[in-house]
PDB file of N, CA and C in Angstrom:
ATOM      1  N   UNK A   1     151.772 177.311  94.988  1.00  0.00           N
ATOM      2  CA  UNK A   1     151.496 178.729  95.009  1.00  0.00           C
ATOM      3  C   UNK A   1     150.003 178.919  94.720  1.00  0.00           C
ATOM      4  N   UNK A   2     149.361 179.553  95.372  1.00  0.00           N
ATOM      5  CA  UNK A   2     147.852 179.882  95.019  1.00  0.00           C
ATOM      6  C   UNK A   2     147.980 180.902  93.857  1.00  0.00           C
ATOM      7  N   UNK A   3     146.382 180.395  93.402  1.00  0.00           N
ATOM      8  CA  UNK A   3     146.111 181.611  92.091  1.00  0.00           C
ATOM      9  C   UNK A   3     146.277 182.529  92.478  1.00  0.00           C
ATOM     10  N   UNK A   4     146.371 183.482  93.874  1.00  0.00           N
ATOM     11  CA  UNK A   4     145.896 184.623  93.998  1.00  0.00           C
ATOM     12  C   UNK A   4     147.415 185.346  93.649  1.00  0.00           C
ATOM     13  N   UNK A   5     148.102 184.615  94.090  1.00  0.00           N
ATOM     14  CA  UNK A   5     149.873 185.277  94.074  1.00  0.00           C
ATOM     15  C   UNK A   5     150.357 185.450  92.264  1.00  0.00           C
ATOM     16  N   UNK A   6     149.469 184.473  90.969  1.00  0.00           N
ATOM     17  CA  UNK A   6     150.214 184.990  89.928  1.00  0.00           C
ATOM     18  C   UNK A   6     150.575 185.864  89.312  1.00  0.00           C
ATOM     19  N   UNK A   7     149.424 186.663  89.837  1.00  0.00           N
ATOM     20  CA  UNK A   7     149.810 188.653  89.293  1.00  0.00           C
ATOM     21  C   UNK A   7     150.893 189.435  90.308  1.00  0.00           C
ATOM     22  N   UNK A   8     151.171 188.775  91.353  1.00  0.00           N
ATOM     23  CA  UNK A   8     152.392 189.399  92.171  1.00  0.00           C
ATOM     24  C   UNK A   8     153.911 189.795  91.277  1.00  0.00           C
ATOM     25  N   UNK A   9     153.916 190.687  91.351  1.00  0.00           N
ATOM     26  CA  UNK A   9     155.489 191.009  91.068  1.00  0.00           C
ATOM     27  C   UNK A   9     156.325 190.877  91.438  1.00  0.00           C
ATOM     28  N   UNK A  10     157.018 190.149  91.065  1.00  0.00           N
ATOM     29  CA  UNK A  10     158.731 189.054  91.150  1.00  0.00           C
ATOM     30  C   UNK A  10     158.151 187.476  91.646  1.00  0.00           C
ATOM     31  N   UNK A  11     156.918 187.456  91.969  1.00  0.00           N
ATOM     32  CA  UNK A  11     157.635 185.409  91.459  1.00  0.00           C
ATOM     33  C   UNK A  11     157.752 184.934  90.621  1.00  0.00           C
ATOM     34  N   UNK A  12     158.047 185.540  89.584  1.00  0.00           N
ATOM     35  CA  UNK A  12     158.237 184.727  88.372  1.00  0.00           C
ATOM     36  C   UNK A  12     159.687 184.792  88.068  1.00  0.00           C
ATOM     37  N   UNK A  13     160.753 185.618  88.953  1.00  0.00           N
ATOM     38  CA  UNK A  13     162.110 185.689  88.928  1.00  0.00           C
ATOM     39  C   UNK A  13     162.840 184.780  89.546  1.00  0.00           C
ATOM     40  N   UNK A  14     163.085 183.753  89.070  1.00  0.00           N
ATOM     41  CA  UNK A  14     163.700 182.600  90.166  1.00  0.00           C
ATOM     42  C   UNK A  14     165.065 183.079  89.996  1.00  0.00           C
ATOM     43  N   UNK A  15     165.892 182.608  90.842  1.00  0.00           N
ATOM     44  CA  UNK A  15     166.001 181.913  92.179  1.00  0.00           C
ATOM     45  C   UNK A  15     165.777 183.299  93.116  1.00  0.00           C
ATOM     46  N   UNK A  16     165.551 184.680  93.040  1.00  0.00           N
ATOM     47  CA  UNK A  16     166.213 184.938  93.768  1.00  0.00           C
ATOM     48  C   UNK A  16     164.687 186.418  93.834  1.00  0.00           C
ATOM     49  N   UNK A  17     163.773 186.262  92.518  1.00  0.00           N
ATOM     50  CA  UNK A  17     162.642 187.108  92.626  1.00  0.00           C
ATOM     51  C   UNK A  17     162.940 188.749  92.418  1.00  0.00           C
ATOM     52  N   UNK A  18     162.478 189.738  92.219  1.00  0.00           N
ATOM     53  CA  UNK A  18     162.748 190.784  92.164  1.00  0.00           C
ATOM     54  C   UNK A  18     161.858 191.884  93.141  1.00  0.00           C
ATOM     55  N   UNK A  19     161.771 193.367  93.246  1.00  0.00           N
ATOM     56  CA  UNK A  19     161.273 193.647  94.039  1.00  0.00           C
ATOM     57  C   UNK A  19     159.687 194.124  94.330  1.00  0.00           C
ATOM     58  N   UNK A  20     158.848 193.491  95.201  1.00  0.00           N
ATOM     59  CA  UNK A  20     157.444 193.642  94.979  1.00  0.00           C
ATOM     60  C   UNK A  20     156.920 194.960  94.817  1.00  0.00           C
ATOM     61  N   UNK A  21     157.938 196.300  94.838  1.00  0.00           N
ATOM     62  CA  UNK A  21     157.205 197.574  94.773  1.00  0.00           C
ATOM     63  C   UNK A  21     157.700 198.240  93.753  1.00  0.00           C
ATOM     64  N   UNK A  22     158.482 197.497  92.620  1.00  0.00           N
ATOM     65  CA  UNK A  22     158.937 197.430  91.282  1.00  0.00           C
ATOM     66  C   UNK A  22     157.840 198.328  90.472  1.00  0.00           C
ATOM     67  N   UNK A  23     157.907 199.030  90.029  1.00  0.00           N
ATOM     68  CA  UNK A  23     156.553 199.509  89.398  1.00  0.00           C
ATOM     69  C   UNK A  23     156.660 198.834  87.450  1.00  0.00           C
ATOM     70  N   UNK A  24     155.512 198.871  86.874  1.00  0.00           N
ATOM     71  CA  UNK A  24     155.015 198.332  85.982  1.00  0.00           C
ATOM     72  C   UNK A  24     156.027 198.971  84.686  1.00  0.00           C
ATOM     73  N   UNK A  25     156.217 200.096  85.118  1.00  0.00           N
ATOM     74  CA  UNK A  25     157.183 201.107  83.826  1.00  0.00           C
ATOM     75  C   UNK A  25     158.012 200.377  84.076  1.00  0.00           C
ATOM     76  N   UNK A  26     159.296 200.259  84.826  1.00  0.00           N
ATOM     77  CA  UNK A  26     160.532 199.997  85.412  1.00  0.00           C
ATOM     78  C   UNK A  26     160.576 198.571  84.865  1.00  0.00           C
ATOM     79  N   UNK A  27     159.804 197.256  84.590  1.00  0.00           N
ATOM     80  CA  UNK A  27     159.360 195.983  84.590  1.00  0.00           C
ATOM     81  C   UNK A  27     160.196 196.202  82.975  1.00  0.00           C
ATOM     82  N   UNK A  28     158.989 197.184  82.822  1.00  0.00           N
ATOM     83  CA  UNK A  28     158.934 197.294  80.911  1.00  0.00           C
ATOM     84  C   UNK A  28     159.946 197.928  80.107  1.00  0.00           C
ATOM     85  N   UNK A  29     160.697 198.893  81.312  1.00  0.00           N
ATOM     86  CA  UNK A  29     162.142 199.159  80.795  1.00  0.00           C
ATOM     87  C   UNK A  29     163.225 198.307  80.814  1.00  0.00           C
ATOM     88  N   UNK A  30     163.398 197.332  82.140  1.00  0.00           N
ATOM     89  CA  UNK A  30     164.281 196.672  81.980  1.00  0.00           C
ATOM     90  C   UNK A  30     164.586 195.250  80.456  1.00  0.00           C
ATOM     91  N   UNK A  31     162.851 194.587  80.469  1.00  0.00           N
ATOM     92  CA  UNK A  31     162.730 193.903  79.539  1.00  0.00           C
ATOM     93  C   UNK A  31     163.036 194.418  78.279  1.00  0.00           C
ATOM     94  N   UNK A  32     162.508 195.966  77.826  1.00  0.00           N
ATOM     95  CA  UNK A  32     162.714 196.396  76.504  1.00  0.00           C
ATOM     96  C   UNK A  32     164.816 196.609  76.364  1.00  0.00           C
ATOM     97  N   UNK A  33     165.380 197.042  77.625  1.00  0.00           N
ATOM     98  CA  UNK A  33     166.844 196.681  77.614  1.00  0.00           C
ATOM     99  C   UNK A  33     167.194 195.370  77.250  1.00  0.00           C
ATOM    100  N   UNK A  34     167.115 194.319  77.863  1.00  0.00           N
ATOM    101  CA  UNK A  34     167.214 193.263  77.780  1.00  0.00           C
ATOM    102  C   UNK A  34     167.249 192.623  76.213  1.00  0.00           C
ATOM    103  N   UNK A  35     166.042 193.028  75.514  1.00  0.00           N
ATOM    104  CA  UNK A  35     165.831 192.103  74.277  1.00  0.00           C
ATOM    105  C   UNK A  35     166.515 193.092  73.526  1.00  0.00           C
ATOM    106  N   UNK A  36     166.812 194.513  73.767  1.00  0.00           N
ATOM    107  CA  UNK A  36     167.829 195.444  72.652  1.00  0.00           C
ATOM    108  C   UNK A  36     168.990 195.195  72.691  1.00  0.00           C
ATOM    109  N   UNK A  37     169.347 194.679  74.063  1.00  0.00           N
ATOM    110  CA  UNK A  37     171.178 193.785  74.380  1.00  0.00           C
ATOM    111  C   UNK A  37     170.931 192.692  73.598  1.00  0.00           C
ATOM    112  N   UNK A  38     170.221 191.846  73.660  1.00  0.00           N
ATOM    113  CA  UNK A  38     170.476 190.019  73.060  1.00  0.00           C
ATOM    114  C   UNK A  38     170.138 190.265  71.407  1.00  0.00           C
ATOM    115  N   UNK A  39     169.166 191.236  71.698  1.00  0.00           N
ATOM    116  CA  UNK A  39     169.095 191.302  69.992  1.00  0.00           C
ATOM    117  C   UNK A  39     170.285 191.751  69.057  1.00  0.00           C
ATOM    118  N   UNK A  40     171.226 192.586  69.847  1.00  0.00           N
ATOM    119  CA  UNK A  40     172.539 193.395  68.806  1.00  0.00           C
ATOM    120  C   UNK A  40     173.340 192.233  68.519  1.00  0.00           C
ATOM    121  N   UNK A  41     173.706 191.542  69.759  1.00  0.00           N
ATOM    122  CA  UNK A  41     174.665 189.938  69.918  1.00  0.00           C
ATOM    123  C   UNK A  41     174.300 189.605  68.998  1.00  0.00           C
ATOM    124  N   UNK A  42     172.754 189.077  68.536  1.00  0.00           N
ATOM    125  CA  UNK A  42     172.589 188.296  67.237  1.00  0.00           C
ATOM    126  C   UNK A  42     172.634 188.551  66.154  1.00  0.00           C
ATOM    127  N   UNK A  43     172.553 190.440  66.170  1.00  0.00           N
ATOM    128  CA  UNK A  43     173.008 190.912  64.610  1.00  0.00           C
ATOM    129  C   UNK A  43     174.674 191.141  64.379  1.00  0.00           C
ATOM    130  N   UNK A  44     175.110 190.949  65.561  1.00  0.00           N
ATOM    131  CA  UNK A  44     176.260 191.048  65.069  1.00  0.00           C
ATOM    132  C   UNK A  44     176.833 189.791  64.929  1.00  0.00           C
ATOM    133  N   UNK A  45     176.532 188.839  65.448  1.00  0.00           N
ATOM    134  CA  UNK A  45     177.265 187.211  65.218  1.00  0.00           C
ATOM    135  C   UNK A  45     176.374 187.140  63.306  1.00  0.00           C
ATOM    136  N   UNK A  46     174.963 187.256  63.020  1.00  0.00           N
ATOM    137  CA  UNK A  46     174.510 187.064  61.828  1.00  0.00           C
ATOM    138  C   UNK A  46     175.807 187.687  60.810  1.00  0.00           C
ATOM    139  N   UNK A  47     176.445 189.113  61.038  1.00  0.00           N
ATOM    140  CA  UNK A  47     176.926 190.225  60.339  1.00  0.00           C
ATOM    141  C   UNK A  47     178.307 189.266  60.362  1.00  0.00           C
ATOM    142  N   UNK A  48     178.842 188.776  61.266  1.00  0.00           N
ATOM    143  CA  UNK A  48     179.951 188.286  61.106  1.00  0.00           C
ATOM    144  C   UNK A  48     180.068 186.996  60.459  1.00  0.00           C
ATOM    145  N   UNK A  49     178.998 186.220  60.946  1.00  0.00           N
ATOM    146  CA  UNK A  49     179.294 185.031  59.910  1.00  0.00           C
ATOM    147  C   UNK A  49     179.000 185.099  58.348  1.00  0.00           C
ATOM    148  N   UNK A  50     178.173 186.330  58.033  1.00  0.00           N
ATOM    149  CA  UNK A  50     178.178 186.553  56.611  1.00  0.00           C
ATOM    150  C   UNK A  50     178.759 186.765  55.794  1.00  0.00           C
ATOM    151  N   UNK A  51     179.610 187.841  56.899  1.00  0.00           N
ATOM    152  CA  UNK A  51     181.266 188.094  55.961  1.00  0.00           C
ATOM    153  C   UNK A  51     182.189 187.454  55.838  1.00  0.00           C
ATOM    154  N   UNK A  52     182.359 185.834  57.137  1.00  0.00           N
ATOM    155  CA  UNK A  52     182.748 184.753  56.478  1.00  0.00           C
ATOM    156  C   UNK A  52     184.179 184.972  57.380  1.00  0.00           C
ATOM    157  N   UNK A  53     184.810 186.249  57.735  1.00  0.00           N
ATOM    158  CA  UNK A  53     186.078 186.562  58.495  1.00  0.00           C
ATOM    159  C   UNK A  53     187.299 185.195  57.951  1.00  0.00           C
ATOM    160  N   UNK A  54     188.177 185.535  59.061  1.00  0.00           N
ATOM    161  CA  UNK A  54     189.190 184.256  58.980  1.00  0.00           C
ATOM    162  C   UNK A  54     188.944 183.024  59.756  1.00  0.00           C
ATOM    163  N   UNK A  55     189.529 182.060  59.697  1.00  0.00           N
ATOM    164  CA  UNK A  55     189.425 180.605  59.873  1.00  0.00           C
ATOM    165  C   UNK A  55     190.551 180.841  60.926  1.00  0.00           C
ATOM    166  N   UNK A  56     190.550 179.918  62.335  1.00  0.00           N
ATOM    167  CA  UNK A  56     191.527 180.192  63.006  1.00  0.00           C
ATOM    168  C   UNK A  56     192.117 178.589  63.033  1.00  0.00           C
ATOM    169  N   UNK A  57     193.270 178.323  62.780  1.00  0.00           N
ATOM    170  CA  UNK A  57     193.375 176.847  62.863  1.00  0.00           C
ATOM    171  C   UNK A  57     194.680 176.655  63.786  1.00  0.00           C
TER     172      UNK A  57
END
């Protein structure tokens, strides 16, 4: 890939890239979704293993 393409929008989306007329807001909304989804998963697995729940055997 030439230098000139690294500021292009979506090759950095493999396999499948996203869309080149994506605008810069839209980029920054989806990412700020993204890390507010994976981030709850981890407060809630932290929240649950603290409280220790039941043992399933």
């Amino acid at each position: 890939m030439p230098e000139s393409d690294y500021d292009r929008t979506g090759l950095s989306s493999y396999p499948y890239g996203s869309d080149t007329d994506e605008t810069f807001t839209s980029i920054v909304w989806w990412q700020n979704h993204e890390i507010l989804h994976h981030g709850a998963e981890i407060a809630l697995l932290r929240d649950l293993f603290a409280r220790g729940g039941t043992r399933i055997r």
